[in-house]
Protein backbone atom coordinates (compact mmCIF):
# COMPACT_ATOMS: atom_id res chain seq x y z
CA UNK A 1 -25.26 -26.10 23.85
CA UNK A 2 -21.54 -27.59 23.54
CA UNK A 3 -19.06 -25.81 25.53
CA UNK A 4 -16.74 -23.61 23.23
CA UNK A 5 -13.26 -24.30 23.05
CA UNK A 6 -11.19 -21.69 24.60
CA UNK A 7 -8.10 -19.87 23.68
CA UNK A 8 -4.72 -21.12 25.39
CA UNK A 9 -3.13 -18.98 28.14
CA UNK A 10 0.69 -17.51 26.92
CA UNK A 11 2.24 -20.07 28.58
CA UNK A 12 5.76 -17.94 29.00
CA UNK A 13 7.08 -16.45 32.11
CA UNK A 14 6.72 -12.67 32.47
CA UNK A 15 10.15 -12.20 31.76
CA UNK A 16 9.79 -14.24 28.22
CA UNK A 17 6.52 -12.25 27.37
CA UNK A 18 8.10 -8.77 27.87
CA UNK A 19 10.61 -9.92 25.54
CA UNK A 20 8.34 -11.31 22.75
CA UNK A 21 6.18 -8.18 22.91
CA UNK A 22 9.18 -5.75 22.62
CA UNK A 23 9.76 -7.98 19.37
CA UNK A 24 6.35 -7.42 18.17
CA UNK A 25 6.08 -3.94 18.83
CA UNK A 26 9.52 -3.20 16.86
CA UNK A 27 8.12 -4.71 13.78
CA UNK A 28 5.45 -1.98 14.03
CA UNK A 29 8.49 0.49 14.05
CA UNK A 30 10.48 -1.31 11.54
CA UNK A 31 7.82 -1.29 8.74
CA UNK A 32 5.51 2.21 9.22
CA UNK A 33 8.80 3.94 7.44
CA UNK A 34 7.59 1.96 4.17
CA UNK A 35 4.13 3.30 4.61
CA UNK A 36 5.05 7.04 5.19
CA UNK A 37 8.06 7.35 3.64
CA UNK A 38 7.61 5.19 0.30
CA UNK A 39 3.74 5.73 -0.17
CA UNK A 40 2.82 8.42 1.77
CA UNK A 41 5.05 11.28 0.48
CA UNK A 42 8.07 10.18 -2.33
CA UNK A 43 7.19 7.62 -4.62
CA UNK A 44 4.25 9.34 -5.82
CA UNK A 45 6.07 12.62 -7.01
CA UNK A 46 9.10 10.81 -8.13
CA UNK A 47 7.60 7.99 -9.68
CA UNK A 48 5.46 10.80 -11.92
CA UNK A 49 8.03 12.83 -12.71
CA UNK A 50 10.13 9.26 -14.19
CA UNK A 51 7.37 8.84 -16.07
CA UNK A 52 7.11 11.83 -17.43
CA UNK A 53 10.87 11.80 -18.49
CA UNK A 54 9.58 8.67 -20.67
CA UNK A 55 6.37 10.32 -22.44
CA UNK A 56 5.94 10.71 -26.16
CA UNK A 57 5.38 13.82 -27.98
CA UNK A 58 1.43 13.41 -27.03
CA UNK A 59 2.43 13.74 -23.36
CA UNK A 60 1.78 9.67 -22.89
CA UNK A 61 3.12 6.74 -21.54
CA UNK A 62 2.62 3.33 -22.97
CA UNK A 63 3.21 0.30 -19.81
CA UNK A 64 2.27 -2.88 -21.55
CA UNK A 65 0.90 -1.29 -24.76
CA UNK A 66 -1.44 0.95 -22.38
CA UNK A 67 -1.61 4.37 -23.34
CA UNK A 68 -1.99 6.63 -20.36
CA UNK A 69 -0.68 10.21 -19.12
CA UNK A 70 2.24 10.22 -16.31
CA UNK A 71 0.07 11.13 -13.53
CA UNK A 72 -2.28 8.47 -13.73
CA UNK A 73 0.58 5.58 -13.09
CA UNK A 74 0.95 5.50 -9.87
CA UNK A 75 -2.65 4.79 -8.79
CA UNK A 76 -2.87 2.54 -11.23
CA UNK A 77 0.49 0.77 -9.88
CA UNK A 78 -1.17 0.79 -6.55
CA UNK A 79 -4.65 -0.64 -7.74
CA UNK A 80 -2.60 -3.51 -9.57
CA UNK A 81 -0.53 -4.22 -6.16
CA UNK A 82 -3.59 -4.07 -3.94
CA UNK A 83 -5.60 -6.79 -6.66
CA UNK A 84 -2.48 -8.94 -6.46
CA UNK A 85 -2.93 -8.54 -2.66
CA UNK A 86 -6.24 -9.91 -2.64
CA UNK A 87 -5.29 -13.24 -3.87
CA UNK A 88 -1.77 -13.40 -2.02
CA UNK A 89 -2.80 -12.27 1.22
CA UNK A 90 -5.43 -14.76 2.72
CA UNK A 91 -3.50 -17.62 1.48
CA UNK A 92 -0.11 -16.33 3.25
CA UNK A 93 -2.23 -16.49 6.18
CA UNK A 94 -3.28 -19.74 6.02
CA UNK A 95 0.21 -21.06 5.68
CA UNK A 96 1.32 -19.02 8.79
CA UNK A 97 -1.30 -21.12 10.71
CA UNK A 98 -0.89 -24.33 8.96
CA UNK A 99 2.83 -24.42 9.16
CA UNK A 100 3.47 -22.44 12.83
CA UNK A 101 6.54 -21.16 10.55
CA UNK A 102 5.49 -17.51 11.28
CA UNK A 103 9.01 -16.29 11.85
CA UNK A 104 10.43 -17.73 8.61
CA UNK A 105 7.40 -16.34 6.89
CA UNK A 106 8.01 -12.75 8.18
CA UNK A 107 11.77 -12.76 7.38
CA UNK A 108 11.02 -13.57 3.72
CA UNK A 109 8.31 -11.29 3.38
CA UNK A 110 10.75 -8.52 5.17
CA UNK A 111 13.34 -9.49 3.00
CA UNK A 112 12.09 -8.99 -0.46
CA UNK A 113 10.07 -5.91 0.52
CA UNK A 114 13.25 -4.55 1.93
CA UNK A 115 15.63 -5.31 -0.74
CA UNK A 116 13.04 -3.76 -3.32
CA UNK A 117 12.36 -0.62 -1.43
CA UNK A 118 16.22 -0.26 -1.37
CA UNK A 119 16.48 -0.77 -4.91
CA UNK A 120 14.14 1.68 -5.27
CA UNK A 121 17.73 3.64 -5.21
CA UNK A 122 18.16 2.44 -8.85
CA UNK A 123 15.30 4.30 -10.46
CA UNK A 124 16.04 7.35 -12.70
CA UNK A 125 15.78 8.72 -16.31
CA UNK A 126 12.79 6.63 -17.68
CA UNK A 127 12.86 3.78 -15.82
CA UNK A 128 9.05 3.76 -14.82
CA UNK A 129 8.62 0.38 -15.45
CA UNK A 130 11.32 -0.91 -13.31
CA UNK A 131 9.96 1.56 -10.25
CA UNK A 132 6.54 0.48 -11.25
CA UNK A 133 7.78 -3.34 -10.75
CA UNK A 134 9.70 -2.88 -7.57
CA UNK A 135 6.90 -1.34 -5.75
CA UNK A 136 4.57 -4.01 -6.79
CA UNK A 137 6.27 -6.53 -5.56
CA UNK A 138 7.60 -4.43 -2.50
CA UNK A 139 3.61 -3.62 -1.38
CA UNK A 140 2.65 -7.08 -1.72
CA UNK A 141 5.71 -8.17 0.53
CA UNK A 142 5.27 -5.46 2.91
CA UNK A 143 1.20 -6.46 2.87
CA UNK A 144 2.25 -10.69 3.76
CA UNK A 145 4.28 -9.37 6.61
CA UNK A 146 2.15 -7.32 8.07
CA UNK A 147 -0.45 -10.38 7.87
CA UNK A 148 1.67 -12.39 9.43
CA UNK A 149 3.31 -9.76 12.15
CA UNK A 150 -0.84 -9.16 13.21
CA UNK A 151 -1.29 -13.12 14.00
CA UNK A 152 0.96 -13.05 16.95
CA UNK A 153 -1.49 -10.18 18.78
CA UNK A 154 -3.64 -13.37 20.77
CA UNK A 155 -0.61 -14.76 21.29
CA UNK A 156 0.82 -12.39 23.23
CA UNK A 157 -1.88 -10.58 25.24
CA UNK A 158 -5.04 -12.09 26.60
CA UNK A 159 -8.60 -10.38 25.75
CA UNK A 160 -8.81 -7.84 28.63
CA UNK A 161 -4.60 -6.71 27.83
CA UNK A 162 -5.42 -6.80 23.83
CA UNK A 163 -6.51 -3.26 23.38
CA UNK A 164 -3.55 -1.98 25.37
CA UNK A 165 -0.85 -3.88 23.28
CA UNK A 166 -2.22 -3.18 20.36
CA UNK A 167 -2.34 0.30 21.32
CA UNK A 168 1.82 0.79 21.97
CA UNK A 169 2.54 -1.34 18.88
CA UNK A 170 0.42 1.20 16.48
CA UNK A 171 1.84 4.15 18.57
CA UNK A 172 5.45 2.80 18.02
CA UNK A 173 5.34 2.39 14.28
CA UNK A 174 3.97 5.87 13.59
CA UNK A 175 6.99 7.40 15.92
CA UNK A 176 8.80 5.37 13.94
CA UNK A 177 7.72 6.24 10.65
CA UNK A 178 7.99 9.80 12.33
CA UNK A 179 11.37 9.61 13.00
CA UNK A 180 13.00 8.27 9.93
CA UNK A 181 10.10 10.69 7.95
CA UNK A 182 11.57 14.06 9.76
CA UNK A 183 15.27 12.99 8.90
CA UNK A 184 13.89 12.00 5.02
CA UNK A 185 12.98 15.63 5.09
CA UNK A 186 15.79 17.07 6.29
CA UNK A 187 17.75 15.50 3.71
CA UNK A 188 15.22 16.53 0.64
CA UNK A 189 15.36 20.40 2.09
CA UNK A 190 18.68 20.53 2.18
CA UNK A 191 19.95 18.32 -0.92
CA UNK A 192 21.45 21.40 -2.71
CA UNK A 193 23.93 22.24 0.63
CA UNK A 194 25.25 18.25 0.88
CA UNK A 195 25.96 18.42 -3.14
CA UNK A 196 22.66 16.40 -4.30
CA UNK A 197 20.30 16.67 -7.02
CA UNK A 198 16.55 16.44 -5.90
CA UNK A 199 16.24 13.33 -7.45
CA UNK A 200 19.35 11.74 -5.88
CA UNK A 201 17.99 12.38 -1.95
CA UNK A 202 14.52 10.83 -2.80
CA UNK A 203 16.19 7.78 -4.11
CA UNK A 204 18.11 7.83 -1.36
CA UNK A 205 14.87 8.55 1.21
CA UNK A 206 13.29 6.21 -0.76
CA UNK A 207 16.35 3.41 0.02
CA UNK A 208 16.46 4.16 3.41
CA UNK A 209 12.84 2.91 4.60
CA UNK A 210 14.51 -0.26 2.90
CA UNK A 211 17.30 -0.13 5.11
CA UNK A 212 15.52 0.99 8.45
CA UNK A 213 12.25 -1.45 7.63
CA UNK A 214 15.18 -4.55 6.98
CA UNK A 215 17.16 -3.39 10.08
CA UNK A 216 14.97 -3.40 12.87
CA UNK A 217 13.31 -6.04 11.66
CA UNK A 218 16.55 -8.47 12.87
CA UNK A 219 15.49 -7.44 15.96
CA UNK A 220 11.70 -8.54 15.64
CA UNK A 221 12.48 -11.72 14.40
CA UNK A 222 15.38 -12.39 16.93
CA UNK A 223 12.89 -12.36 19.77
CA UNK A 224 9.46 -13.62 18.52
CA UNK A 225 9.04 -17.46 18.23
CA UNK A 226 7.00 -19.84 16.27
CA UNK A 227 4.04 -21.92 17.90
CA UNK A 228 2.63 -25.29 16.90
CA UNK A 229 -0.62 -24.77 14.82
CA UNK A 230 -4.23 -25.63 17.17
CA UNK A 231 -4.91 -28.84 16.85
CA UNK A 232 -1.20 -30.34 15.74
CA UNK A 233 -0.70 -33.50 17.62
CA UNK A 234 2.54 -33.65 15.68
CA UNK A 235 5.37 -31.59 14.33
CA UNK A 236 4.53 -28.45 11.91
CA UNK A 237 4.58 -29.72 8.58
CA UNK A 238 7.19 -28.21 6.20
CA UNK A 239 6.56 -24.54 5.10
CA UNK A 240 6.57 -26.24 1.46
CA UNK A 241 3.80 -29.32 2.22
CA UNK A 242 1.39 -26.48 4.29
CA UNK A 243 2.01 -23.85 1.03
CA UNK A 244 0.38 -27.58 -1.10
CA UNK A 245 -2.47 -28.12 1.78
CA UNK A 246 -3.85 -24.66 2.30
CA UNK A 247 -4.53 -23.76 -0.93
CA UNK A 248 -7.26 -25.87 -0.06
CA UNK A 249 -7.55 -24.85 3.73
CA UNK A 250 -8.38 -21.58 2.16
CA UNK A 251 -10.83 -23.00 0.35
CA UNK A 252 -12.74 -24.57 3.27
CA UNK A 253 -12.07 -21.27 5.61
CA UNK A 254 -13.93 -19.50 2.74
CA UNK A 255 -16.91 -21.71 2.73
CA UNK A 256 -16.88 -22.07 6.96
CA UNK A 257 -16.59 -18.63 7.66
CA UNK A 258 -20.27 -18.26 6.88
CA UNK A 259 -20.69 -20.30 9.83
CA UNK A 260 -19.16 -16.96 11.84
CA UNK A 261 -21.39 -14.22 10.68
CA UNK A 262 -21.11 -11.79 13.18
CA UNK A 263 -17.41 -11.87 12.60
CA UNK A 264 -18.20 -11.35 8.64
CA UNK A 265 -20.66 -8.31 9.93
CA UNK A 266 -17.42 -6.56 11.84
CA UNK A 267 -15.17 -6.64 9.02
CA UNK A 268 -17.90 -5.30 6.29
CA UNK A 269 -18.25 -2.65 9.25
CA UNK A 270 -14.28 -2.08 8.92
CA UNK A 271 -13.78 -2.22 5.15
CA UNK A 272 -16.68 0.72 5.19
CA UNK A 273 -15.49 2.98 7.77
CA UNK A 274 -11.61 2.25 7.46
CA UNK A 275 -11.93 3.06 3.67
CA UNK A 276 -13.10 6.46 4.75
CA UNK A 277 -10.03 6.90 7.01
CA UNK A 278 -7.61 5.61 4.38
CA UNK A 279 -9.00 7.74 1.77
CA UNK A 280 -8.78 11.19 3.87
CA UNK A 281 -5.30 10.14 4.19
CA UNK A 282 -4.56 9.77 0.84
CA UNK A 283 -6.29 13.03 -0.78
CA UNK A 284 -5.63 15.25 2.25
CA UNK A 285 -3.02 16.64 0.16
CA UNK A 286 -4.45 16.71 -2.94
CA UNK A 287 -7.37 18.71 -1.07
CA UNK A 288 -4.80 20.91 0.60
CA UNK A 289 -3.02 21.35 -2.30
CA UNK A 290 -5.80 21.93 -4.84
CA UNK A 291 -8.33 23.66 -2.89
CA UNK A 292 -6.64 24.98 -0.07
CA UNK A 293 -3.33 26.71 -2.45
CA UNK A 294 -0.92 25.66 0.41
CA UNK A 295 2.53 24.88 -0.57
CA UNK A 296 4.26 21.71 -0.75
CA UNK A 297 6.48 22.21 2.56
CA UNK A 298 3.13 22.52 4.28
CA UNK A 299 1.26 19.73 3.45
CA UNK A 300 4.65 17.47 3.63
CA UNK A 301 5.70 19.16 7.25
CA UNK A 302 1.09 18.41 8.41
CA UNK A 303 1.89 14.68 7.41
CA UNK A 304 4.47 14.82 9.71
CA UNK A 305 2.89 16.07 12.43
CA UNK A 306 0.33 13.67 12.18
CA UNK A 307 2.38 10.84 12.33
CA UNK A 308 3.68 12.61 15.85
CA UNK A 309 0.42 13.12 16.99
CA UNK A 310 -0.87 9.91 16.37
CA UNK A 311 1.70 8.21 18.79
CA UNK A 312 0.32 9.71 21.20
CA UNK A 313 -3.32 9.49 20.03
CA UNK A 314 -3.10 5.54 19.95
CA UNK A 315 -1.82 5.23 23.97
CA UNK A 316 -4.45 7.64 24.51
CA UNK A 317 -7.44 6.28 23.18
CA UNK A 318 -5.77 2.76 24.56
CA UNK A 319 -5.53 4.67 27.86
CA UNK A 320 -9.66 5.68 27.44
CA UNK A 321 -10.60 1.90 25.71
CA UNK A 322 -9.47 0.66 28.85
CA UNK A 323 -12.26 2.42 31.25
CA UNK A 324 -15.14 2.90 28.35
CA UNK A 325 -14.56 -0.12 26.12
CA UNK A 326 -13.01 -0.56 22.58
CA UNK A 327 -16.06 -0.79 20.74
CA UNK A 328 -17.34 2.24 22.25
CA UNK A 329 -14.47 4.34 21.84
CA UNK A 330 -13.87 3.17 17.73
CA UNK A 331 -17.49 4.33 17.60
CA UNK A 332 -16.60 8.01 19.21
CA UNK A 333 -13.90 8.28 17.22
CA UNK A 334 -15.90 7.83 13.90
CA UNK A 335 -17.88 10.68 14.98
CA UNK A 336 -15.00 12.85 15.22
CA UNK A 337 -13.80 11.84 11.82
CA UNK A 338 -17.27 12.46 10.29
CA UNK A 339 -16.17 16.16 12.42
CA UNK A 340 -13.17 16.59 10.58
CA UNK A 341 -14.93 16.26 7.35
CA UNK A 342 -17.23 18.80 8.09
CA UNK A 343 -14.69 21.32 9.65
CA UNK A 344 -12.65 20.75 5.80
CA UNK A 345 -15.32 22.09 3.74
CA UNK A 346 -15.36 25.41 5.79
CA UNK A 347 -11.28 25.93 5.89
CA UNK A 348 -9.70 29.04 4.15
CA UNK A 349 -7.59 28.75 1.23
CA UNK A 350 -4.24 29.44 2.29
CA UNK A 351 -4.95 29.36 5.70
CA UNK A 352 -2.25 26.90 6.99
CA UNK A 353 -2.63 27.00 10.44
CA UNK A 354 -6.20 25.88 9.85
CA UNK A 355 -5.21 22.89 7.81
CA UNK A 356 -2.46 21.92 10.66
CA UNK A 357 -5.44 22.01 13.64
CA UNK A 358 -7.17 19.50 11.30
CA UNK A 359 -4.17 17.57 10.80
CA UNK A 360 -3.86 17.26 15.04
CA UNK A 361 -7.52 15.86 15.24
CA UNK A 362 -6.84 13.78 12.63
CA UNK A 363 -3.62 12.30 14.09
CA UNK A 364 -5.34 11.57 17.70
CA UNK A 365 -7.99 9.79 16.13
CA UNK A 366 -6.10 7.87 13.42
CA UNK A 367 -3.71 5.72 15.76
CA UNK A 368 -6.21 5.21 18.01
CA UNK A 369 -9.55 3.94 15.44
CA UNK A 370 -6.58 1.65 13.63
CA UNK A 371 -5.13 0.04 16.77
CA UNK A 372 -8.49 -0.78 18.51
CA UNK A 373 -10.14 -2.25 15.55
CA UNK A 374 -7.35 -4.56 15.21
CA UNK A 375 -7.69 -5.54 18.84
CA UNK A 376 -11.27 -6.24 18.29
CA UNK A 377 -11.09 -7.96 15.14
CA UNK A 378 -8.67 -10.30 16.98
CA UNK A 379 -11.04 -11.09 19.28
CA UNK A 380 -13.27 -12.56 16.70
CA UNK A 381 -10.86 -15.01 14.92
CA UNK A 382 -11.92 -18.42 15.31
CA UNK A 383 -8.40 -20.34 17.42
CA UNK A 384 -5.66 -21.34 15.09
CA UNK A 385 -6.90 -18.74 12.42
CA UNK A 386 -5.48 -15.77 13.03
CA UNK A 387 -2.83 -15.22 9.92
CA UNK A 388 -5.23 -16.60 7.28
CA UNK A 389 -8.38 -14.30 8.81
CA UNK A 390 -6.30 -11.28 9.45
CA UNK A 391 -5.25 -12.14 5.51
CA UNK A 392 -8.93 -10.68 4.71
CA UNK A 393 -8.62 -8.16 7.37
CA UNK A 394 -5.17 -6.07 6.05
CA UNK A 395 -6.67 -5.91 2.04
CA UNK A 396 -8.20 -3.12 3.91
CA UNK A 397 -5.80 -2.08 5.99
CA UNK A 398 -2.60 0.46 5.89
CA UNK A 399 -2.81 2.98 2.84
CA UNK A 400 -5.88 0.74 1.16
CA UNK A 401 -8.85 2.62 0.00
CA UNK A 402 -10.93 1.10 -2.04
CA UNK A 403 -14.22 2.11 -2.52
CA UNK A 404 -13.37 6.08 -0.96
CA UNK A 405 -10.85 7.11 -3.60
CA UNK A 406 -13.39 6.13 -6.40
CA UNK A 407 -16.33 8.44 -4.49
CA UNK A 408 -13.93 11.22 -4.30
CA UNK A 409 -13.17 11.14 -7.54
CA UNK A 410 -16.36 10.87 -8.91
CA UNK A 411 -18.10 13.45 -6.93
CA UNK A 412 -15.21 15.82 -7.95
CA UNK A 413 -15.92 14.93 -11.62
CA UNK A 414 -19.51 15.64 -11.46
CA UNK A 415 -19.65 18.40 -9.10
CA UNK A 416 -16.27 19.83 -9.77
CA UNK A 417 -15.30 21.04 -6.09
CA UNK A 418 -13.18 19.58 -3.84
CA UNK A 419 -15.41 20.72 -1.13
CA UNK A 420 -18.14 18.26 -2.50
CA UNK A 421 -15.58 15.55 -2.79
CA UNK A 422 -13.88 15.56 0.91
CA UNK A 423 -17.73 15.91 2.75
CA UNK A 424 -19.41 12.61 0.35
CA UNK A 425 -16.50 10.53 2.33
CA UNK A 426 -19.01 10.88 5.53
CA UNK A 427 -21.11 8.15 3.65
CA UNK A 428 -18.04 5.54 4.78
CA UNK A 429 -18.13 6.87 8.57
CA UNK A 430 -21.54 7.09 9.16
CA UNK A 431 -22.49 3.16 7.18
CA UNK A 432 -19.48 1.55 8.74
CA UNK A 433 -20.31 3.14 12.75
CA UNK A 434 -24.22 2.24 12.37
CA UNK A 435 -22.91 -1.33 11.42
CA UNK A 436 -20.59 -1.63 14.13
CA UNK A 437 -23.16 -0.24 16.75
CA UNK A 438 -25.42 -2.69 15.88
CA UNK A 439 -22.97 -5.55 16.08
CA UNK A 440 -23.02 -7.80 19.33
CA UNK A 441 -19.45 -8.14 20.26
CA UNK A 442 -19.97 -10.04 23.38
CA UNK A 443 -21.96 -12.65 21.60
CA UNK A 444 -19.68 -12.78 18.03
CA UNK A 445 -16.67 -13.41 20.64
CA UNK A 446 -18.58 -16.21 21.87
CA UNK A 447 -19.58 -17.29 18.32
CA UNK A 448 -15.82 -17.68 17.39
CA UNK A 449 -15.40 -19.72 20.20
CA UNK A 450 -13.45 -17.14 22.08
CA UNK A 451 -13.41 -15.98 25.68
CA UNK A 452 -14.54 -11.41 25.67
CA UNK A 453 -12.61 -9.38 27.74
CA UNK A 454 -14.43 -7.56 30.99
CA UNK A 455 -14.94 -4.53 29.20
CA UNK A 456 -16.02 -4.21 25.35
């Protein structure tokens, strides 16, 4: 058997390393105000109620000649960005790898995200379409950076320090996105004492993950550096001439990643069970809401306070992947999501302090089942692949569902209870863990010519 090539030590001094990682993890803090500020609780409302401004007398909208009502737009809008994604995604990845340009990559990805969730600002009276656009294009953006932000994870931290760093950048973005989330709010409540209209402060919340996701990401960018692709015996080529050559370097990586199976069985294990997780997310409101009669300054104030908790639940379960494993602990945690499922089909309407218990589980578990399948899926990346593979890996990744949202919908449609709806999402939990239990991690490291950590 030929001896597998290995992955190159950081060669930096300690001093250089700290620095580079305090870069990475900003980035982490920089964009998660997109994700819960922009998609998680504003655009949604807003972007409905623009549309509705712009219905006809039959209470319809008409995007491209496509007659729909107002409320179906905005999952539409996010099905559209998330196809787009598919095709842009792997293919930014493979020209982070083939050009080593990663930091030029993530400033222009940052950049036009940025500058279109700040114009986000400019949205009002009817203008649907032009909201419509802007997030498109902002999503996509927002998805290439975080492709090419995930890359630099083996380059900074070694396999047995990979679960740990992973850990404090996850647990930094969501006190980030905590942070600028709990300010948005305080600005929404009290809109009518600082002489705003409602719709004025959530353009301007809406602008200001722009502003915060543009700002700290100088600081990201100022301290993480490029690296010469594996295998380049001479300069990088230009960003332009490795866009040209890995259209068809995507082609190949398609056709050899059959060659890594096992890595192929992890991430069908992780589009199952992180579609599950995604999908709680996003209807957890429309279940509170709906089924549960609790008002809006409920279920906005429980997304908070799982955005808290989960800072602390990813150093924790980095803290307990450290002494049981990563794999091990991912696996325990799905049981305690297929828990949470359960527990929401026997809460009381109305019962609010009920709902916020569930939203505490769910915020320990969430930081912690994100940041440690990241970790793992990083040790499975064949060397000098890393962008173009994690490519695959975030379609599924922050605020995708996929395959959940269409269950829940469908099981509410036939059965008519929310109840019904929230419990069929076990399905995802219980598929995805069984896969990932059955998956050798020691030898799929191996397979992708990687070195495993001590403890798995």
């Amino acid at each position: 058997m030929s001896a597998v090539p290995q992955v190159e030590s950081v060669p930096q001094p300690d001093r250089a390393l700290r620095r580079e990682r305090a870069g990475w993890y900003s980035y982490d803090w920089a964009m998660s105000a997109f994700n819960t500020t922009v998609i998680s609780v504003f655009l949604a409302p807003y972007l409905t109620s623009v549309a509705e401004a712009a219905a006809d007398e039959q209470g319809r909208i008409h995007p491209l000649g496509i007659g729909m009502p107002p409320g179906s737009l905005f999952g539409y809008v996010v099905s559209l960005s998330v196809v787009l994604q598919v095709v842009v995604l792997p293919l930014t990845g493979a020209v982070a790898d083939r050009s080593g340009n990663k930091r030029q990559l993530l400033a222009a990805a940052t950049l036009a995200g940025s500058l279109c969730t700040m114009a986000l600002f400019f949205v009002s009276g009817s203008g649907y379409l032009l909201g419509s656009a802007l997030f498109i294009v902002a999503n996509i953006a927002f998805g290439a950076a975080t492709v090419v932000y995930y890359s630099w994870l083996p380059d900074l931290a070694g396999p047995d320090e990979r679960d740990a760093v992973s850990s404090r950048g996850w647990a930094l973005g969501y006190l980030g996105g905590a942070l600028l989330l709990a300010a948005n709010l305080a600005l929404f409540t009290q809109h009518d004492a600082l002489g705003l209209t409602e719709a004025e402060s959530v353009r301007i919340c809406l602008a200001s993950a722009g502003v915060w996701w543009a700002g700290f990401a100088v600081v990201s960018i100022a301290l993480l550096r490029n690296r010469r692709p594996v295998g380049a015996s001479a300069a990088a080529p230009s960003t332009g001439r490795a866009f040209r050559a890995s259209i068809g370097q995507l082609r190949a990586t398609l056709r050899d990643m059959r060659r890594y199976r096992l890595t192929l069985w992890f991430l069908g294990a992780y589009l199952l069970f992180n579609d599950g997780v995604q999908t709680v997310i996003t209807v957890s409101a429309q279940f509170g809401s709906e089924q549960l009669e609790l008002s809006q300054t409920t279920l906005v104030s429980a997304i908070l306070l799982v955005q808290v908790v989960a800072f602390v639940g990813a150093r924790g379960m980095g803290r307990i992947a450290e002494s049981a494993g990563a794999k091990r602990t991912v696996l325990w945690s799905l049981l305690v999501w297929v828990g949470v499922l359960v527990a929401a089909c026997f809460l009381t309407p109305g019962a609010a302090l009920q709902f916020y218990l569930l939203a505490v589980v769910i915020g320990f578990v969430l930081g912690g089942t994100q940041a440690l399948s990241r970790s793992l899926f990083s040790q499975l990346i064949p060397p000098g692949k890393e962008a173009e593979y994690f490519g695959f890996y975030t379609i599924s990744d922050r605020g995708t569902s996929w395959l959940g949202t269409f269950l829940f919908a469908l099981t509410y449609q036939l059965t008519d209870s929310y109840r019904y709806a929230i419990i069929s999402l076990v399905v995802f939990f219980v598929v995805g863990g069984v896969l990932l239990a059955r998956l050798d991690m020691r030898r799929a490291i191996v397979e992708a010519g990687n070195t495993p950590p001590e403890r798995l």
